[in-house]
C-alpha atoms as a PDB file:
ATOM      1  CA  UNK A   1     -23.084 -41.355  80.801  1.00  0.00           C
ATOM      2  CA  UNK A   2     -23.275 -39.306  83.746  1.00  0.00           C
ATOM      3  CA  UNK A   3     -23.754 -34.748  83.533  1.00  0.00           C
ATOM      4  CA  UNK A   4     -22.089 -33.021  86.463  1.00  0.00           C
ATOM      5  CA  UNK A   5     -22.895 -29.346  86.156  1.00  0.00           C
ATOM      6  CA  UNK A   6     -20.464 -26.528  86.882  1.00  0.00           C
ATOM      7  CA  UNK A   7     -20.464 -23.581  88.408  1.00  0.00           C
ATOM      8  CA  UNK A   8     -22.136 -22.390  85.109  1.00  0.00           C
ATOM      9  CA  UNK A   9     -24.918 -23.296  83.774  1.00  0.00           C
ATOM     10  CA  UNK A  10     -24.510 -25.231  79.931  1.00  0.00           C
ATOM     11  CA  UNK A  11     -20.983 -25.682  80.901  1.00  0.00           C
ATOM     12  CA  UNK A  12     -20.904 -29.618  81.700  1.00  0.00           C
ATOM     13  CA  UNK A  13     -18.720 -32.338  83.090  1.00  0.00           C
ATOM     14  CA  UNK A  14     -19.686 -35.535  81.247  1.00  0.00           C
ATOM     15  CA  UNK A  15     -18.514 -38.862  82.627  1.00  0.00           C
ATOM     16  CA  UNK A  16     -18.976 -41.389  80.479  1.00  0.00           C
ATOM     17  CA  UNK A  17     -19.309 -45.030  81.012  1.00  0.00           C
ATOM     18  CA  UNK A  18     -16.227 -47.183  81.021  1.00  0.00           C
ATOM     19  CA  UNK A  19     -16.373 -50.411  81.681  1.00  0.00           C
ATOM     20  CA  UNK A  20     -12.834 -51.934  82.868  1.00  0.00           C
ATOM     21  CA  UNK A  21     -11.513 -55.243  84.442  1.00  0.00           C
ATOM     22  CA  UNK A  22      -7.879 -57.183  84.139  1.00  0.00           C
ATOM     23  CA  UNK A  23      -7.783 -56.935  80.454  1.00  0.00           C
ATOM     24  CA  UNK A  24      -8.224 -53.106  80.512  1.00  0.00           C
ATOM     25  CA  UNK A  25     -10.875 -51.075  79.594  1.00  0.00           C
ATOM     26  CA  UNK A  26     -13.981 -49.933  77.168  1.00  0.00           C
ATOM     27  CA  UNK A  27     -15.663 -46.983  77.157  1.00  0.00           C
ATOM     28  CA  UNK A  28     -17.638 -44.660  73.737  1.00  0.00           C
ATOM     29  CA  UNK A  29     -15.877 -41.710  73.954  1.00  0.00           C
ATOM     30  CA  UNK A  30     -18.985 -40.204  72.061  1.00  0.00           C
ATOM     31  CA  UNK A  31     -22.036 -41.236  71.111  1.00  0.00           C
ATOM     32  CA  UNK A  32     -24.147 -38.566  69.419  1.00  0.00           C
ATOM     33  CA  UNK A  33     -27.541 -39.973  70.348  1.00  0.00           C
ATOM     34  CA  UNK A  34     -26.204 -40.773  73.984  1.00  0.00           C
ATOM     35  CA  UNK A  35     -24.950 -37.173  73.976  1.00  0.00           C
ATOM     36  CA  UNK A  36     -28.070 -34.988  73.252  1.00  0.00           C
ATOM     37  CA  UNK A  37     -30.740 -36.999  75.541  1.00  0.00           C
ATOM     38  CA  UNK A  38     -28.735 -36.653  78.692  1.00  0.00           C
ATOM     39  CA  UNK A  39     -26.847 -33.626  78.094  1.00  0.00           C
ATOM     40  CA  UNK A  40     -29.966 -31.579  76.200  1.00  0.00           C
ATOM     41  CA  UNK A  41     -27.097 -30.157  73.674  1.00  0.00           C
ATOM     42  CA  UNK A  42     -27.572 -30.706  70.111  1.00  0.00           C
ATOM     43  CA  UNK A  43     -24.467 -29.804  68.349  1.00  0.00           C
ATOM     44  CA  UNK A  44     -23.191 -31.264  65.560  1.00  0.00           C
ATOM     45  CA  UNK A  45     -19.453 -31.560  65.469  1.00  0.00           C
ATOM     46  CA  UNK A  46     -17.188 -30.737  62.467  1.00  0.00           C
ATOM     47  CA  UNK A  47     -13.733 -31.219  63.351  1.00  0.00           C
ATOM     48  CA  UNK A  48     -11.567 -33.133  65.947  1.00  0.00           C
ATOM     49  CA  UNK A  49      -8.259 -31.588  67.410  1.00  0.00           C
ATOM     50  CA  UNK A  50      -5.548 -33.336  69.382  1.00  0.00           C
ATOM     51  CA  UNK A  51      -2.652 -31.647  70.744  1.00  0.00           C
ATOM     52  CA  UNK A  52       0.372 -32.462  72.884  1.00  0.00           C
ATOM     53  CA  UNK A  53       1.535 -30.148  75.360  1.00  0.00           C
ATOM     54  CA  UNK A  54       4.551 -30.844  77.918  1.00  0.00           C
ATOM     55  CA  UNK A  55       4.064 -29.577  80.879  1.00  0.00           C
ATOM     56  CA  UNK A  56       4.060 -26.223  81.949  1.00  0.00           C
ATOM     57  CA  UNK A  57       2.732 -24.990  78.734  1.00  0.00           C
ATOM     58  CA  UNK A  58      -0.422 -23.285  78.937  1.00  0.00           C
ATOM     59  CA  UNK A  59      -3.101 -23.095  75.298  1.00  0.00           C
ATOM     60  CA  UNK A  60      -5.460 -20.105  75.925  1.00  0.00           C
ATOM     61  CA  UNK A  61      -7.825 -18.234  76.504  1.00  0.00           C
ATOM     62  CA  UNK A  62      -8.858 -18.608  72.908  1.00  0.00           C
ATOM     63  CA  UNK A  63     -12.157 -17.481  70.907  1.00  0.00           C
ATOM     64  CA  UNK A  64     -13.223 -17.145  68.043  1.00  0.00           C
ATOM     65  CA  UNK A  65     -15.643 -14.021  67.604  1.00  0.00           C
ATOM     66  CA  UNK A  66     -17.413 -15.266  64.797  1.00  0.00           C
ATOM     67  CA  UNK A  67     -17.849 -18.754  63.923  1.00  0.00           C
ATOM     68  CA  UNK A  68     -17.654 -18.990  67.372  1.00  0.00           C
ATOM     69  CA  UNK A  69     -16.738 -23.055  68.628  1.00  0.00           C
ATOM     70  CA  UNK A  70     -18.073 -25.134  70.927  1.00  0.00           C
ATOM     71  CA  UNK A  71     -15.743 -27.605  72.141  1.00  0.00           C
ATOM     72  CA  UNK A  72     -16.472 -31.150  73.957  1.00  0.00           C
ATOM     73  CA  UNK A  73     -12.590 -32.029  75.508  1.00  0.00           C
ATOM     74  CA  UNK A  74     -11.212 -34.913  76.995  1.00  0.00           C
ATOM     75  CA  UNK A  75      -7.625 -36.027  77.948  1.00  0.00           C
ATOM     76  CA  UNK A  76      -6.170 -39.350  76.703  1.00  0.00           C
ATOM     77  CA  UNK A  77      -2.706 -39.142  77.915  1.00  0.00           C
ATOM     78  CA  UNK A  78      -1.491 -36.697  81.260  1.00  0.00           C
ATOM     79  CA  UNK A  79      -3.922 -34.090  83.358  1.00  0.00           C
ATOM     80  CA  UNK A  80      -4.575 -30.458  82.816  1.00  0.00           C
ATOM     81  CA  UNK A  81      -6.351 -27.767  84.438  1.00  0.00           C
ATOM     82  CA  UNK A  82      -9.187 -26.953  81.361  1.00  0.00           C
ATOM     83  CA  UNK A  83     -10.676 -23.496  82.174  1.00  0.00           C
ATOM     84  CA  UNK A  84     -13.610 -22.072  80.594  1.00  0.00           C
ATOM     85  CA  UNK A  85     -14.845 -18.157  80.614  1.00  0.00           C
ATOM     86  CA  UNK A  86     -18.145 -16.800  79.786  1.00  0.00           C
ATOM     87  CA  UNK A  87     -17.939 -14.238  76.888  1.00  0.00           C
ATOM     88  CA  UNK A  88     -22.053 -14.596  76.219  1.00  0.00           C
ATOM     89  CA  UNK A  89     -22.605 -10.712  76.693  1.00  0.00           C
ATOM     90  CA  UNK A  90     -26.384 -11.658  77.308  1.00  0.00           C
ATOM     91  CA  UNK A  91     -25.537 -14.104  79.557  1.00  0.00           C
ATOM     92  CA  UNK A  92     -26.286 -14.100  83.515  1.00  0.00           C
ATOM     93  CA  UNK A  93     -22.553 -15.435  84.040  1.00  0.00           C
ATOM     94  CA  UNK A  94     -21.343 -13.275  81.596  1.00  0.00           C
ATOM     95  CA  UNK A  95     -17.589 -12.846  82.513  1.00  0.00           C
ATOM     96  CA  UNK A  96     -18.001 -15.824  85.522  1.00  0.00           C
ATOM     97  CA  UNK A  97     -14.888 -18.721  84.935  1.00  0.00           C
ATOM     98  CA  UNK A  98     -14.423 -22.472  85.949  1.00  0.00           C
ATOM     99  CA  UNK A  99     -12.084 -25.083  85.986  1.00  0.00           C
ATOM    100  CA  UNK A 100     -11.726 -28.269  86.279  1.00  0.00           C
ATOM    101  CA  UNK A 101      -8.603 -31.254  86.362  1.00  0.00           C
ATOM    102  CA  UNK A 102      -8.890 -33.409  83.535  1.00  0.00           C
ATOM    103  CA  UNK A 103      -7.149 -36.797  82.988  1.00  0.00           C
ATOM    104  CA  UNK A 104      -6.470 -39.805  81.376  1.00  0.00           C
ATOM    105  CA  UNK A 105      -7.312 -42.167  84.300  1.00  0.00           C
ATOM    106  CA  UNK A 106     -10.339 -40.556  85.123  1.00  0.00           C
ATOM    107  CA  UNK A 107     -11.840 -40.246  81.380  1.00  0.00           C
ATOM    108  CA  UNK A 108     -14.045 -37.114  82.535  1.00  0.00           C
ATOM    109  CA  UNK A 109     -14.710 -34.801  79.571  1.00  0.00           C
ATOM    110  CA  UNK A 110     -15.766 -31.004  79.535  1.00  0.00           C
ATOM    111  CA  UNK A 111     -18.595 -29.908  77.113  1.00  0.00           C
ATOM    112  CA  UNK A 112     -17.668 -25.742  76.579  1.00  0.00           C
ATOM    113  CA  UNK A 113     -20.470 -24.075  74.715  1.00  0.00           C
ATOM    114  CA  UNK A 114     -19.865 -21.168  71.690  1.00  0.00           C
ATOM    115  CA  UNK A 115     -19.463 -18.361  72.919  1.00  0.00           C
ATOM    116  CA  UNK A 116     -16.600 -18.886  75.776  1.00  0.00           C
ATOM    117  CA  UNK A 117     -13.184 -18.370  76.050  1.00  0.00           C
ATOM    118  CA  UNK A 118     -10.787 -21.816  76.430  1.00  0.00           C
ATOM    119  CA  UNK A 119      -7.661 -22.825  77.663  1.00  0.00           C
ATOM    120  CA  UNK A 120      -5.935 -25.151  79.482  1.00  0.00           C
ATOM    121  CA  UNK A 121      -2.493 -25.760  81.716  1.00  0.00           C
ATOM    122  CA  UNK A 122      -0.530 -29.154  81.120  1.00  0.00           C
ATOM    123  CA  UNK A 123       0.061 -30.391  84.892  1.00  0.00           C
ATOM    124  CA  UNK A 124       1.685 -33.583  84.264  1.00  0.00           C
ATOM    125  CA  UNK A 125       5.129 -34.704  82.633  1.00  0.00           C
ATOM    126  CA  UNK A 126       2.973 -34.126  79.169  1.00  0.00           C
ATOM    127  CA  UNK A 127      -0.662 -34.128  78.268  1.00  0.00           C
ATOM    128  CA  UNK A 128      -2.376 -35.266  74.862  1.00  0.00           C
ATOM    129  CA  UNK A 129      -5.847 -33.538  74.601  1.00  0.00           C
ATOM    130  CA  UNK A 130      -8.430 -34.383  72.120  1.00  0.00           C
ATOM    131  CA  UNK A 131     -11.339 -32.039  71.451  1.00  0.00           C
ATOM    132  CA  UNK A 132     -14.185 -32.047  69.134  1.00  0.00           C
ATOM    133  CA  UNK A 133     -15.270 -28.933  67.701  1.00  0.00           C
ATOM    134  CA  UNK A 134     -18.871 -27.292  66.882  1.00  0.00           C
ATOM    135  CA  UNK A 135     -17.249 -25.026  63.980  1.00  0.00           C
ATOM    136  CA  UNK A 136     -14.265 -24.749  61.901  1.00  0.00           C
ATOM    137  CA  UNK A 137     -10.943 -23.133  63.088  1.00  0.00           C
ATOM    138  CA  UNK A 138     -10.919 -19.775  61.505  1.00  0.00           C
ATOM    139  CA  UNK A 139      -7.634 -17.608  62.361  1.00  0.00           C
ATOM    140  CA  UNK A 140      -8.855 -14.297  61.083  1.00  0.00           C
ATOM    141  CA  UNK A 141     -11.519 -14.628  63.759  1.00  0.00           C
ATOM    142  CA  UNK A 142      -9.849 -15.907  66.514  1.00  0.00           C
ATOM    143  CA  UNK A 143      -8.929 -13.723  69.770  1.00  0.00           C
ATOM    144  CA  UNK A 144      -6.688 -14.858  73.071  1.00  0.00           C
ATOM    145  CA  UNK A 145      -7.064 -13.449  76.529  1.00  0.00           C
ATOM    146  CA  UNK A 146      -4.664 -12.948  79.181  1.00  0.00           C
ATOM    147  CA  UNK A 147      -4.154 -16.313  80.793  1.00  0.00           C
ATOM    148  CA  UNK A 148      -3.180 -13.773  84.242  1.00  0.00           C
ATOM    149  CA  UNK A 149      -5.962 -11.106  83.251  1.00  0.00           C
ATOM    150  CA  UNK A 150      -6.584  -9.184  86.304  1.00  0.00           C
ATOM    151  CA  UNK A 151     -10.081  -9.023  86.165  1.00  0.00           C
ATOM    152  CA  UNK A 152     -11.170 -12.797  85.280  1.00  0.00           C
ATOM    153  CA  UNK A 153      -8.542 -13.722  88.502  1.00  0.00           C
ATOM    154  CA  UNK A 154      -8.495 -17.191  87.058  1.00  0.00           C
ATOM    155  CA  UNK A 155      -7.010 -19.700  89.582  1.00  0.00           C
ATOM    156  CA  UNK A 156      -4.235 -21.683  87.630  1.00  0.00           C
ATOM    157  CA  UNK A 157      -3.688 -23.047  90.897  1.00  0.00           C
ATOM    158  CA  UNK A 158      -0.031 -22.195  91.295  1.00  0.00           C
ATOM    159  CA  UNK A 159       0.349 -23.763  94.390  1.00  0.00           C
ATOM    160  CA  UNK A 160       0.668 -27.149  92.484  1.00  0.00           C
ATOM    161  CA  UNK A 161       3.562 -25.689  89.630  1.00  0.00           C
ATOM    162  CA  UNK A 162       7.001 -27.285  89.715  1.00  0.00           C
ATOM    163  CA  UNK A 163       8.292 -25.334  87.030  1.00  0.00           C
ATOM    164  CA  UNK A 164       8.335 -21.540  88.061  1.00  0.00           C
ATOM    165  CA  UNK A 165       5.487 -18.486  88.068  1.00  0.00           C
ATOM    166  CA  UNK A 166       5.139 -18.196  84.325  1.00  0.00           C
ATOM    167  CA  UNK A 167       3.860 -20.742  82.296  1.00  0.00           C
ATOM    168  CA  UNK A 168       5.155 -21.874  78.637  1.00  0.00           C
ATOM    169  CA  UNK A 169       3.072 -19.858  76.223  1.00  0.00           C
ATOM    170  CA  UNK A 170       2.885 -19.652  72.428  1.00  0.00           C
ATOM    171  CA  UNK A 171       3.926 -15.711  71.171  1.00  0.00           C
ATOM    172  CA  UNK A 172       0.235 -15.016  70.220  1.00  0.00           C
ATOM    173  CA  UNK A 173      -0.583 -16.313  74.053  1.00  0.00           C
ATOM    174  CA  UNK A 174       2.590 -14.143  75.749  1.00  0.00           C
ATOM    175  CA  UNK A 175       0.772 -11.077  74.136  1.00  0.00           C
ATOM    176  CA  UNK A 176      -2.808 -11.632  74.518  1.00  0.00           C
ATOM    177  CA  UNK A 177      -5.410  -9.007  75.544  1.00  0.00           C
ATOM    178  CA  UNK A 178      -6.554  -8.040  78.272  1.00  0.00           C
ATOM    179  CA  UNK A 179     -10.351  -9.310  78.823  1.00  0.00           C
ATOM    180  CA  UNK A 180     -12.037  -5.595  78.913  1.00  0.00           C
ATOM    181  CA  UNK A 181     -10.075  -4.022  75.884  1.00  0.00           C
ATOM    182  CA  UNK A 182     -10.846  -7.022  73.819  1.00  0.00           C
ATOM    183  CA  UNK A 183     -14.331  -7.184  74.753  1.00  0.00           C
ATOM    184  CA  UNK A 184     -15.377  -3.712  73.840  1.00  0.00           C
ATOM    185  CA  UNK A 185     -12.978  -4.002  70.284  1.00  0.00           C
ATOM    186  CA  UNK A 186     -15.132  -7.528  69.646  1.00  0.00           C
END
């Protein structure tokens, strides 16, 4: 397993090994051992997710502000854009954002700490996403940001859409907050 850091520190690309030849491939998706020596994270995960998105549709920015998750994602079908945003008030990249592709070809995965917002933009046909989480889902704590919040200026890079400005969002995503008024009511 190989640890690409971001643009932020404790927010990590993890490659994993995959070993492939005519008849396919193998790979551990996780291996909790494997996981905390080269990564330095211990977490202990709790729940797995998996979600199907077609594209267009964009899931985010959630949170949750207490029983706050982290989240370790990969992509097993499609590509997305997965975005991650710093909501650690005591943190040096406190309000700081990064991206990156993820996809089924390229089995890269995307360890997101507690304590940042999440999202991510379905860029192919469809996408199925798979992500393990640090704590349980818990709706009465759970916030959304603006996906277009003026201040966080994340790049969805729209230069790639095919399907118009706006992307497909859920009614609790269409009406988000923004990132300061949420903050300060957290």
């Amino acid at each position: 397993m190989k640890v690409i850091p971001t643009g932020i520190p404790d927010l990590l690309i993890i490659e994993p090994d995959v070993h492939g030849d005519a008849r396919g491939f193998f790979m551990e998706s996780f291996n909790q051992r494997v996981f905390e020596e080269v990564t330095g994270v211990t977490a202990t995960f709790v729940q797995d997710n998996h979600s199907r998105s077609a594209q267009g549709v964009l899931r985010g920015l959630h949170y949750q502000v207490e029983q706050p998750q982290g989240k370790l994602v990969r992509v097993i079908q499609g590509e997305i854009l997965d975005v991650a945003v710093d909501i650690r008030e005591d943190s040096p990249t406190f309000g700081h954002w990064d991206s990156v592709r993820l996809d089924a070809a390229h089995h890269r995965q995307l360890w997101v700490p507690p304590g940042f917002a999440h999202g991510f933009l379905v860029l192919s046909d469809s996408a199925d996403v798979l992500y393990k989480t640090t704590d349980y889902y818990a709706p009465q704590h759970e916030r959304a940001i603006r996906w277009d919040d003026p201040t966080l200026a994340i790049d969805w890079q729209r230069h790639a859409w095919h399907w118009g400005d706006i992307p497909r969002l859920s009614a609790k995503d269409a009406t988000a907050g923004r990132y300061l008024d949420l903050l300060s009511s957290s």
